[in-house]
C-alpha atoms as a PDB file:
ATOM      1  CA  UNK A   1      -8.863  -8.303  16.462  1.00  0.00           C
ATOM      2  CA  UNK A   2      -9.312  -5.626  19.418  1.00  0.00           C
ATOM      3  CA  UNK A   3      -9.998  -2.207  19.147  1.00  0.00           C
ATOM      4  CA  UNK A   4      -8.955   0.649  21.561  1.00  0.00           C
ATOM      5  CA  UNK A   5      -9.713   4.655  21.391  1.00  0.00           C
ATOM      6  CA  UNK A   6     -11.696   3.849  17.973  1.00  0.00           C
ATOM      7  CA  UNK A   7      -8.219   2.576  16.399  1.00  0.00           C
ATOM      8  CA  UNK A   8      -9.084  -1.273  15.062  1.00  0.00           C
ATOM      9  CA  UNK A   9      -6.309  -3.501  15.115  1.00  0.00           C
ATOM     10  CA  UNK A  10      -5.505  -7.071  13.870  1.00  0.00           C
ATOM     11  CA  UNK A  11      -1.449  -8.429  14.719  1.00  0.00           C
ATOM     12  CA  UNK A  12       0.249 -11.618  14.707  1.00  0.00           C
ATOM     13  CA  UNK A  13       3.716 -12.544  15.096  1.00  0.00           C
ATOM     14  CA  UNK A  14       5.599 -14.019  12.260  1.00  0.00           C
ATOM     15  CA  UNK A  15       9.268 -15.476  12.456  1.00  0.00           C
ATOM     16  CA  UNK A  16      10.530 -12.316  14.234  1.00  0.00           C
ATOM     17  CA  UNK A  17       8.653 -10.190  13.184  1.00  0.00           C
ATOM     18  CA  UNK A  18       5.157  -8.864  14.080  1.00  0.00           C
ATOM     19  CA  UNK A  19       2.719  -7.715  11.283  1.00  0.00           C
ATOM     20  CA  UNK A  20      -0.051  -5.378  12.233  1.00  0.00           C
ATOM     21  CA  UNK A  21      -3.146  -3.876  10.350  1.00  0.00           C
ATOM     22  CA  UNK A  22      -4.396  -0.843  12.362  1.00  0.00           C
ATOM     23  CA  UNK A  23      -7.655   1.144  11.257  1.00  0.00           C
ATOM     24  CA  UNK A  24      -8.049   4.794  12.299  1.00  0.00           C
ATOM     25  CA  UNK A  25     -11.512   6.827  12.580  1.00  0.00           C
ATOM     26  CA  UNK A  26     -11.789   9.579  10.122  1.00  0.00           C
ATOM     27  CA  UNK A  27     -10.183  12.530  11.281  1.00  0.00           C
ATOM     28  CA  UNK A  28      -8.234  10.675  14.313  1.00  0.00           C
ATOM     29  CA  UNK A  29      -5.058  12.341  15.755  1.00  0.00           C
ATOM     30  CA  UNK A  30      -2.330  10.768  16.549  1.00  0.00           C
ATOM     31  CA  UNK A  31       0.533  12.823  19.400  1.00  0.00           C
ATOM     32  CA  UNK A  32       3.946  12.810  18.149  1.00  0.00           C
ATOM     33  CA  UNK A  33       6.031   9.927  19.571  1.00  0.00           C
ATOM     34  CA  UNK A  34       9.613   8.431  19.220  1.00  0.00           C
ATOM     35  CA  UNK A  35       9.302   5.171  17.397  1.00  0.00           C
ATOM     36  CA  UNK A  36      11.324   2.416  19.245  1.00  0.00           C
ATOM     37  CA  UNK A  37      11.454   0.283  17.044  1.00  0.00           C
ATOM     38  CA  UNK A  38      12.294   0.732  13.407  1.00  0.00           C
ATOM     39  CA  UNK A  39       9.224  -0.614  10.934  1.00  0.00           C
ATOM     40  CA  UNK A  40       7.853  -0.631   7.408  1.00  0.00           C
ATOM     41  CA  UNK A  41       4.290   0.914   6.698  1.00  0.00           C
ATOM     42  CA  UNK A  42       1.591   0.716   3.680  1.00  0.00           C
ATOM     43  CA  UNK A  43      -1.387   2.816   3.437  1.00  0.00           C
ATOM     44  CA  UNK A  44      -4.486   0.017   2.236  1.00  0.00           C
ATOM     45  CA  UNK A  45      -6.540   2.624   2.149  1.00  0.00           C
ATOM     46  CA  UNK A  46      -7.049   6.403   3.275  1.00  0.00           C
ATOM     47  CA  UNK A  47      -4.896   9.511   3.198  1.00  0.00           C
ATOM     48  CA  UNK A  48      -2.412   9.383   6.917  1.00  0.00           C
ATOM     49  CA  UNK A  49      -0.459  13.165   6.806  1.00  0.00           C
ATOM     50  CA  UNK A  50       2.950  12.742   9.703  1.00  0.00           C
ATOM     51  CA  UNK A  51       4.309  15.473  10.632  1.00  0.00           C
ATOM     52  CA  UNK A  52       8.225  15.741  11.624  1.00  0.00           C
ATOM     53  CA  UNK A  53      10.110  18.578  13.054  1.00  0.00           C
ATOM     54  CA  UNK A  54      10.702  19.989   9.781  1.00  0.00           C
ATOM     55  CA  UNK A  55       8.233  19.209   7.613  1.00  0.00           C
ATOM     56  CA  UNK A  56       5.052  17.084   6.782  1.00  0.00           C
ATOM     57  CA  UNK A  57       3.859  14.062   4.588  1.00  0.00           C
ATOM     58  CA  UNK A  58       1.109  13.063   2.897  1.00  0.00           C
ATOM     59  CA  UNK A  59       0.404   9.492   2.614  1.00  0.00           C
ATOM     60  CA  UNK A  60      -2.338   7.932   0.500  1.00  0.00           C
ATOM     61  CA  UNK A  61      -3.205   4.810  -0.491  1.00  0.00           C
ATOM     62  CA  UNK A  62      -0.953   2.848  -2.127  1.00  0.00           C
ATOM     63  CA  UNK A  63       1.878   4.619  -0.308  1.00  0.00           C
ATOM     64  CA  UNK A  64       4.619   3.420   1.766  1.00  0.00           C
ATOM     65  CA  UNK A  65       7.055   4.715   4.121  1.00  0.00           C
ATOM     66  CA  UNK A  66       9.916   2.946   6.108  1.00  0.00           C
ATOM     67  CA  UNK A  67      10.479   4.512   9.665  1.00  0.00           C
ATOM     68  CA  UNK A  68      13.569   4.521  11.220  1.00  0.00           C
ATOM     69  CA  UNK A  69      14.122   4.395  14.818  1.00  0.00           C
ATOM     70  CA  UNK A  70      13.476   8.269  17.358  1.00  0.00           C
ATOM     71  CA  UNK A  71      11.986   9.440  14.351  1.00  0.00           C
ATOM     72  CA  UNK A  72       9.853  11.648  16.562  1.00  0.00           C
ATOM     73  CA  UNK A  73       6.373  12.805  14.663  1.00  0.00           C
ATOM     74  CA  UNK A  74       2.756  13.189  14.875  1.00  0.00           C
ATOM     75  CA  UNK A  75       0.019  11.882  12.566  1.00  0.00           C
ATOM     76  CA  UNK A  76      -3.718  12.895  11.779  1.00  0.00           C
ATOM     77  CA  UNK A  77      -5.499  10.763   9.312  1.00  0.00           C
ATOM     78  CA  UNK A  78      -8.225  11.756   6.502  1.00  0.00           C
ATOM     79  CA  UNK A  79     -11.640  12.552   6.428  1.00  0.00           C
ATOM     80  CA  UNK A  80     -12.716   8.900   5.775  1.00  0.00           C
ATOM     81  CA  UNK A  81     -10.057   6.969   8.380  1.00  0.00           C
ATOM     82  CA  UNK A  82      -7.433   4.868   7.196  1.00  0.00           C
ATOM     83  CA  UNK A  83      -6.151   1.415   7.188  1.00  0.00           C
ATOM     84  CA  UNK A  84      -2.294   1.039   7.495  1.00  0.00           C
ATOM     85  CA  UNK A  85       0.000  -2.549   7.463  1.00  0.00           C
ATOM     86  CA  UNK A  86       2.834  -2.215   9.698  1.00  0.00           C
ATOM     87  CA  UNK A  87       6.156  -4.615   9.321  1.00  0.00           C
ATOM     88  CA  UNK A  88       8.522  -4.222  12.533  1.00  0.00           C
ATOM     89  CA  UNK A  89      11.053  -6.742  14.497  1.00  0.00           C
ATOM     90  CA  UNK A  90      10.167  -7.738  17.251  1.00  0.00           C
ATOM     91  CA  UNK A  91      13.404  -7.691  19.212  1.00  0.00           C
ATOM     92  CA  UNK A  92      15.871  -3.990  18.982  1.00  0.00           C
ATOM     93  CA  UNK A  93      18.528  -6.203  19.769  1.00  0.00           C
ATOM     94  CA  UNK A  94      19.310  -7.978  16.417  1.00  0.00           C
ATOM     95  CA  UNK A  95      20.153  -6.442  13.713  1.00  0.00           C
ATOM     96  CA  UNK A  96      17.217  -4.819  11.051  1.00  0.00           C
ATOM     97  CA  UNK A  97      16.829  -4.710   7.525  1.00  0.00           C
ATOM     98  CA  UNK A  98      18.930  -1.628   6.033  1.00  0.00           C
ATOM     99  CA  UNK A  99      15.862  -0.234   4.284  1.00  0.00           C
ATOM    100  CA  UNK A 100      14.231   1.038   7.943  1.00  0.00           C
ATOM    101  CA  UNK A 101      17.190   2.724   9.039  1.00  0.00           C
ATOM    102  CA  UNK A 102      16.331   5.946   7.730  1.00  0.00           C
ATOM    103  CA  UNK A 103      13.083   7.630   6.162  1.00  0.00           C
ATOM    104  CA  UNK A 104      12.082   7.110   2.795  1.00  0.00           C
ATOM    105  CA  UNK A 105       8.905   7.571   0.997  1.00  0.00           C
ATOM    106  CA  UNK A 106       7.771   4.511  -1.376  1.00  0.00           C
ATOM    107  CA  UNK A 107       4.914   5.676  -3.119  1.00  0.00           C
ATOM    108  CA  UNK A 108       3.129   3.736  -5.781  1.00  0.00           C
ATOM    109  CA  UNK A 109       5.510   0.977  -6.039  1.00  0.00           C
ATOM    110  CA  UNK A 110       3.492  -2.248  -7.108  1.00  0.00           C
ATOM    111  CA  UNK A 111       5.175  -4.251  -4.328  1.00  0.00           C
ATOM    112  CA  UNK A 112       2.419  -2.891  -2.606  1.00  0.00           C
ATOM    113  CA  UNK A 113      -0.398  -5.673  -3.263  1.00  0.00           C
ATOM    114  CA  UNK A 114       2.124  -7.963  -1.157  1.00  0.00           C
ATOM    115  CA  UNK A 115       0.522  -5.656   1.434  1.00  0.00           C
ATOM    116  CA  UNK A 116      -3.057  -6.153   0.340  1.00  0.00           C
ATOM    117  CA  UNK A 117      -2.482  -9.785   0.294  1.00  0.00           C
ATOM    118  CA  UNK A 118      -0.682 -10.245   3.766  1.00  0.00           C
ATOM    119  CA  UNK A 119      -3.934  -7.834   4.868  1.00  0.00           C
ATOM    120  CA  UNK A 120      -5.688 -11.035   4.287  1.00  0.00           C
ATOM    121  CA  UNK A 121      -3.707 -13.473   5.804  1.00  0.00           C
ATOM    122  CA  UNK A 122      -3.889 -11.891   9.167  1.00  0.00           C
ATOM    123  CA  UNK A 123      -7.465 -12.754   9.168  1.00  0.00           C
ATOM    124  CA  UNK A 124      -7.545 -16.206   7.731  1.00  0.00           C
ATOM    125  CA  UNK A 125      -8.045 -19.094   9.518  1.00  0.00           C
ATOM    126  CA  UNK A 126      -6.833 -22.093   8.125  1.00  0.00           C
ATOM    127  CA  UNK A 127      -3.439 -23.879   8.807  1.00  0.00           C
ATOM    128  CA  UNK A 128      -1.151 -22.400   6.328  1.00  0.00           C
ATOM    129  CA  UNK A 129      -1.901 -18.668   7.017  1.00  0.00           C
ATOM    130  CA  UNK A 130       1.041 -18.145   9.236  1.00  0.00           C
ATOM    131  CA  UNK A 131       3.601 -19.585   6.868  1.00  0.00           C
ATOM    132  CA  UNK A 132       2.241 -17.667   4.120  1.00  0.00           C
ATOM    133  CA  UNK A 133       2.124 -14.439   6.685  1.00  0.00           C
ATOM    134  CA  UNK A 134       5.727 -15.166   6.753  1.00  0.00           C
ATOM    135  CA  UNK A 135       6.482 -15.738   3.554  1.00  0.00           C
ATOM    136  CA  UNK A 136       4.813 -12.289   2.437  1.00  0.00           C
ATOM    137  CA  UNK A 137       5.941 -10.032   5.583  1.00  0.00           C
ATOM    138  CA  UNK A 138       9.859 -11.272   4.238  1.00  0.00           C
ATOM    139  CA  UNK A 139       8.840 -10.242   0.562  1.00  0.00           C
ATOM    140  CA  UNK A 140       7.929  -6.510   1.787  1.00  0.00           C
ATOM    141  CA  UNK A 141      10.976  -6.125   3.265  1.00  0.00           C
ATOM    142  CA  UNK A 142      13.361  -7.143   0.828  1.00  0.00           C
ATOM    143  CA  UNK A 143      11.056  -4.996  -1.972  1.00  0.00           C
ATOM    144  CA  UNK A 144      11.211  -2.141   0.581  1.00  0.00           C
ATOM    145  CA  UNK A 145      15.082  -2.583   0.412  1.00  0.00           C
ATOM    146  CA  UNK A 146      15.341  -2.864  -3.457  1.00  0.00           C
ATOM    147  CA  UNK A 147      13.134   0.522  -3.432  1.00  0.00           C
ATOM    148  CA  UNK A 148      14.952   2.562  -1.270  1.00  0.00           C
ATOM    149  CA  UNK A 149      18.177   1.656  -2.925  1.00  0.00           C
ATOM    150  CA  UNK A 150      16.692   2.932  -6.053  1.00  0.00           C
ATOM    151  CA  UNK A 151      15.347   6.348  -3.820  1.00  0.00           C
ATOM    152  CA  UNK A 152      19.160   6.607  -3.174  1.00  0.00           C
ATOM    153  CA  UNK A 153      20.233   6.263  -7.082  1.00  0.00           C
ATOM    154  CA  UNK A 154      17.595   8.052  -8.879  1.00  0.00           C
ATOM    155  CA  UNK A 155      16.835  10.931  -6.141  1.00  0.00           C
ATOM    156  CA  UNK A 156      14.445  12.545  -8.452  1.00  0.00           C
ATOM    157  CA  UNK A 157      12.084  11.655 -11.495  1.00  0.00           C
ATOM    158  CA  UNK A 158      11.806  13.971 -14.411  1.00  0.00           C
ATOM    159  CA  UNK A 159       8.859  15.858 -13.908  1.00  0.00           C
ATOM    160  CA  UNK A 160       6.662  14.495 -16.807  1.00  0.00           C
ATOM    161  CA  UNK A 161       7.542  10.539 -15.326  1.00  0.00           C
ATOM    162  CA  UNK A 162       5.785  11.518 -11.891  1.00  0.00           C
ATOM    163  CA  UNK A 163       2.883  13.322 -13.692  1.00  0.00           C
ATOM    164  CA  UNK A 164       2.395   9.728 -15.778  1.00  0.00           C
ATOM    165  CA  UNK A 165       2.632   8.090 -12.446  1.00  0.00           C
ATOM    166  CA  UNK A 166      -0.117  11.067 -10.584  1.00  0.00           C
ATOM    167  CA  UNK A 167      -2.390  10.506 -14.111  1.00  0.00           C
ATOM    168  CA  UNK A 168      -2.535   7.052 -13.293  1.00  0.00           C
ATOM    169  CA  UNK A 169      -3.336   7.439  -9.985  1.00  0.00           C
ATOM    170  CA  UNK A 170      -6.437   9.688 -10.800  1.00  0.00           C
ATOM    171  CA  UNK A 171      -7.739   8.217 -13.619  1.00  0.00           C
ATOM    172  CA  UNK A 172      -8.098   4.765 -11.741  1.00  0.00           C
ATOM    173  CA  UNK A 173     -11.316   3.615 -13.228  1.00  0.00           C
ATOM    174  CA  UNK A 174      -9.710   4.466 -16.619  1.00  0.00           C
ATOM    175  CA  UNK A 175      -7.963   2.236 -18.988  1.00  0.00           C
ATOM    176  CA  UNK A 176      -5.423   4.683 -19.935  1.00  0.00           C
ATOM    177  CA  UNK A 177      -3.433   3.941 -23.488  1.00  0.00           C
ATOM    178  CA  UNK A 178       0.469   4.598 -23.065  1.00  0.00           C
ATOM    179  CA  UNK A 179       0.016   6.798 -26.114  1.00  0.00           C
ATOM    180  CA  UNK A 180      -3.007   8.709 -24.358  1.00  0.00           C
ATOM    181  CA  UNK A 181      -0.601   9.140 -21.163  1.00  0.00           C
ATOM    182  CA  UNK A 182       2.418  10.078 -23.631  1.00  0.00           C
ATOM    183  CA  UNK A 183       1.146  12.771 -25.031  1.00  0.00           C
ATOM    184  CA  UNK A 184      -0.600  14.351 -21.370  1.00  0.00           C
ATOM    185  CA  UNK A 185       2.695  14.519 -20.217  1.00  0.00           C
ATOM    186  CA  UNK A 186       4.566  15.409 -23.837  1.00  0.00           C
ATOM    187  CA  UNK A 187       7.177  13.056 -24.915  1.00  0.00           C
ATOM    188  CA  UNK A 188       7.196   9.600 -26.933  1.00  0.00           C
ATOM    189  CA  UNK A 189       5.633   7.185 -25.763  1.00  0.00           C
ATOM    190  CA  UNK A 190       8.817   4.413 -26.581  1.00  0.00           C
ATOM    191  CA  UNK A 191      10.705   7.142 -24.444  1.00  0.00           C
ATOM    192  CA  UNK A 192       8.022   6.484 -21.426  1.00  0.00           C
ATOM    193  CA  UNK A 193       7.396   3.127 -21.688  1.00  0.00           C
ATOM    194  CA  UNK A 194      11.326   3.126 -20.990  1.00  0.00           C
ATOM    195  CA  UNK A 195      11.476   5.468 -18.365  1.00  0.00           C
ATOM    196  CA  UNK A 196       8.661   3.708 -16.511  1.00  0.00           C
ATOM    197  CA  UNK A 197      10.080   0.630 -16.249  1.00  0.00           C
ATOM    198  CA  UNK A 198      13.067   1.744 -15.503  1.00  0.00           C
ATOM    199  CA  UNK A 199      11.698   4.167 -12.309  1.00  0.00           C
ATOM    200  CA  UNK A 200       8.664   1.508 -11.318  1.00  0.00           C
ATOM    201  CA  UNK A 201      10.061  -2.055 -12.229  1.00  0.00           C
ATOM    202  CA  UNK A 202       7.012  -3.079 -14.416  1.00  0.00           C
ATOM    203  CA  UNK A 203       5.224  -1.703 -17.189  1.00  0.00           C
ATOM    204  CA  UNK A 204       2.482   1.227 -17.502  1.00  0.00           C
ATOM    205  CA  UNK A 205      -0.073  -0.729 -18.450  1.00  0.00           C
ATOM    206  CA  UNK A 206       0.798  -3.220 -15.182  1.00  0.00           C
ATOM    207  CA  UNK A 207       0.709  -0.499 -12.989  1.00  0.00           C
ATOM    208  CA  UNK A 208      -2.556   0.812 -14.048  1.00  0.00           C
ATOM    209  CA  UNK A 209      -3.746  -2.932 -13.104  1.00  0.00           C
ATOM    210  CA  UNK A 210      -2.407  -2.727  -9.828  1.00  0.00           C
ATOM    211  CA  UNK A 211      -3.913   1.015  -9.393  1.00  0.00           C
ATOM    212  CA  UNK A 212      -7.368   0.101 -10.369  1.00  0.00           C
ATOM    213  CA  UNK A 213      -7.446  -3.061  -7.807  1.00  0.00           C
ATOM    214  CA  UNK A 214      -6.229  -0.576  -5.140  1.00  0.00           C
ATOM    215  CA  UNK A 215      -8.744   1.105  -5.916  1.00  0.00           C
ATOM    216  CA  UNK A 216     -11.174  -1.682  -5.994  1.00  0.00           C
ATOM    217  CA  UNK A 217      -9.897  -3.027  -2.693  1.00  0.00           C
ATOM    218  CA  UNK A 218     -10.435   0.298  -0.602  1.00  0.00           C
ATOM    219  CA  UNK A 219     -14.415   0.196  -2.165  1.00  0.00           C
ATOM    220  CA  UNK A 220     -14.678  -3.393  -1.355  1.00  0.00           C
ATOM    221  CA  UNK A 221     -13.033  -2.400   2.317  1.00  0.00           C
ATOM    222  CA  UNK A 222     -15.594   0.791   2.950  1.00  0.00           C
ATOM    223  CA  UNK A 223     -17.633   1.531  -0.273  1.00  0.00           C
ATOM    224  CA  UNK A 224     -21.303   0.375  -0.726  1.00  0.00           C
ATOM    225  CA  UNK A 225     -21.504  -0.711  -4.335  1.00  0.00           C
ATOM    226  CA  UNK A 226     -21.794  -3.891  -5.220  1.00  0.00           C
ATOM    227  CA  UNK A 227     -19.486  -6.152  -6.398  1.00  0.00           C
ATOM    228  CA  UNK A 228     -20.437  -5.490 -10.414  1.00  0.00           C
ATOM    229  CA  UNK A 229     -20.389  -2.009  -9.853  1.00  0.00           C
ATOM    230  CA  UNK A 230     -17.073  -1.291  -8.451  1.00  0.00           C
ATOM    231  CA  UNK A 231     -15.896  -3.818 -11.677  1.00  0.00           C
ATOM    232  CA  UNK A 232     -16.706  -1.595 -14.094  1.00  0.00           C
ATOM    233  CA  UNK A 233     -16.080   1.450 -11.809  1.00  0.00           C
ATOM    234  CA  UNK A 234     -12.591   0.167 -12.486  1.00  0.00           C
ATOM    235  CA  UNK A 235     -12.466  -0.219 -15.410  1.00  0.00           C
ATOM    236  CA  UNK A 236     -12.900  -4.604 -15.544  1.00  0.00           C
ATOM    237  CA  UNK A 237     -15.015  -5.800 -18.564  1.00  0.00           C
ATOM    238  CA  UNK A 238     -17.148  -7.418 -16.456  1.00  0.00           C
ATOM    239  CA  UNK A 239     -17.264  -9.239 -12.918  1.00  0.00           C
ATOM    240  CA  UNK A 240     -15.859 -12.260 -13.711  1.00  0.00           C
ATOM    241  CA  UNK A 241     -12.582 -10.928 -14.818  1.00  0.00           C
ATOM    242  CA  UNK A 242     -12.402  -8.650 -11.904  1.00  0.00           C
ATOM    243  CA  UNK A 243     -12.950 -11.661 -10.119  1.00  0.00           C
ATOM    244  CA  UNK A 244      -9.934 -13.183 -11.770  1.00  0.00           C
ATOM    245  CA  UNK A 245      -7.531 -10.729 -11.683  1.00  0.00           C
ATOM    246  CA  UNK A 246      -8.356  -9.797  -8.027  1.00  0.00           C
ATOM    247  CA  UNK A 247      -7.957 -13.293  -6.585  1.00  0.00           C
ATOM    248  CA  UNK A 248      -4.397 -13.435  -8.643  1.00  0.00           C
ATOM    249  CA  UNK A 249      -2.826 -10.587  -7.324  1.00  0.00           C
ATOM    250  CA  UNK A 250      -4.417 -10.274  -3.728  1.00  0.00           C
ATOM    251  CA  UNK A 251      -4.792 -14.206  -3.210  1.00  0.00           C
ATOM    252  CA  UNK A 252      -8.643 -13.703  -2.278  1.00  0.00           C
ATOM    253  CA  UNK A 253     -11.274 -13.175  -4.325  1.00  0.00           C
ATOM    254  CA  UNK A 254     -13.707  -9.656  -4.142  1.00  0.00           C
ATOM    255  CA  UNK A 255     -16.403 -11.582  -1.799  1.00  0.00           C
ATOM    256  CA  UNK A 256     -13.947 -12.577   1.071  1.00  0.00           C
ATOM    257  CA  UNK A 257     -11.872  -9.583   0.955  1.00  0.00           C
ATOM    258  CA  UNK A 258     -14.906  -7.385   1.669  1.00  0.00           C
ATOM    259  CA  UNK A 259     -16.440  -9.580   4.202  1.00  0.00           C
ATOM    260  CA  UNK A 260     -12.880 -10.165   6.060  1.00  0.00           C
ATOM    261  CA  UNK A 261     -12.003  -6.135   5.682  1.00  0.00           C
ATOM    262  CA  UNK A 262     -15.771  -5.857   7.573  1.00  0.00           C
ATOM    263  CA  UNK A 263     -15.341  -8.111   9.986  1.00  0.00           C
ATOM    264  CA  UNK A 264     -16.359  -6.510  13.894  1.00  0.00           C
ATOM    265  CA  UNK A 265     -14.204  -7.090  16.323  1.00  0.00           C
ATOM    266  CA  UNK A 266     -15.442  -9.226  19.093  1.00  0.00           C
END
């Protein structure tokens, strides 16, 4: 782990690739560059806006965008910093995976916690981390490829199946009922459950799981409740099953993840 101009960052080099975690200072601006090399990124926490040419993006957590090579833009990050996982090749010679030759946003998509999870492995220490580095890093990228060949089928969700998705997002402590979030956004919820699974490859209820351990995460990462508090801040029935869940999903449990997300650099 080293840090330089505030920006702390953790990298190792896996099988041809090289898997970063970078954390910006709040309010930290980035110039506009030329990327050259193409590479995957996930927000773990924080709100990242990048501005192109011709527009801007706003990036939060649980986001992900792939870059593609000259991709010339600028960045400034949130009031409260950010912590971003980057996926790139090492070598421009060989070919790259299809999904980071052009720019697509992947927001929400669950194949996110594969992030959260490789987050951890770049800081663990014992002999099988690198393998499992690997094993995760190649999971992103084909997910990232399955994703953005859905962005290129279904350019754009009905309007009531992203406001589902947003209601989600900012009810994250909430257990929200699919009939609750069926009739916020007006339709049947048989018709939603449908739609959602066919937009987000798993169910409503599964990605409210995976929203409210995002959540969780970024507290355990840079929030000062304790452990039993940001449980039932997110809607767990108690610690234990938070415990559970958490260690399923992002292959550590609460304890670790906040002490390895804490860790100084030396």
């Amino acid at each position: 782990m080293t840090e330089e101009d505030g920006v702390v960052m953790t990298s190792a080099d896996v099988n041809g690739f090289t898997v970063t975690e970078l954390g910006f200072p709040p309010g930290y601006v980035q110039p506009p560059f030329e990327p050259e090399l193409p590479y995957l990124a996930l927000v773990l926490d924080g709100v990242v806006e990048k501005s192109f040419r011709l527009r801007t993006m706003r990036f939060g957590r649980a986001s992900a965008l792939t870059m593609p090579v000259g991709a010339s833009h600028g960045a400034r990050f949130g009031s409260t910093g950010a912590r971003i996982l980057i996926v790139r090749p090492r070598d421009a010679a060989k070919p790259v995976p299809r999904c980071l030759e052009r720019l697509v946003e992947l927001r929400g998509r669950g194949f996110n916690w594969l992030a959260y999870r490789l987050a951890g492995e770049l800081r663990a220490s014992d002999s099988a981390a690198a393998l499992a580095a690997e094993g995760l890093a190649l999971q992103l990228l084909a997910a990232a490829s399955r994703e953005a060949s859905v962005e290129r089928s279904v350019r754009c969700a009905p309007t009531w199946l992203s406001a589902a998705e947003e209601l989600l997002h900012v009810r994250a402590g909430d257990c929200v009922r699919l009939s609750e979030l069926a009739a916020a956004v007006d339709v049947q919820p048989a018709r939603l459950a449908r739609a959602f699974r066919a937009r987000y490859g798993v169910s409503v209820g599964e990605y409210g799981r995976r929203v409210r351990l995002a959540w969780a995460a970024s507290e355990l990462a840079g929030g000062a409740s304790s452990l039993a508090e940001i449980a039932l801040d997110a809607g767990f029935a108690d610690q234990s099953h938070f415990t559970r869940l958490f260690k399923r999903y992002v292959g550590t449990t609460p304890a670790r993840y906040r002490a390895e997300t804490r860790r100084v650099p030396s």
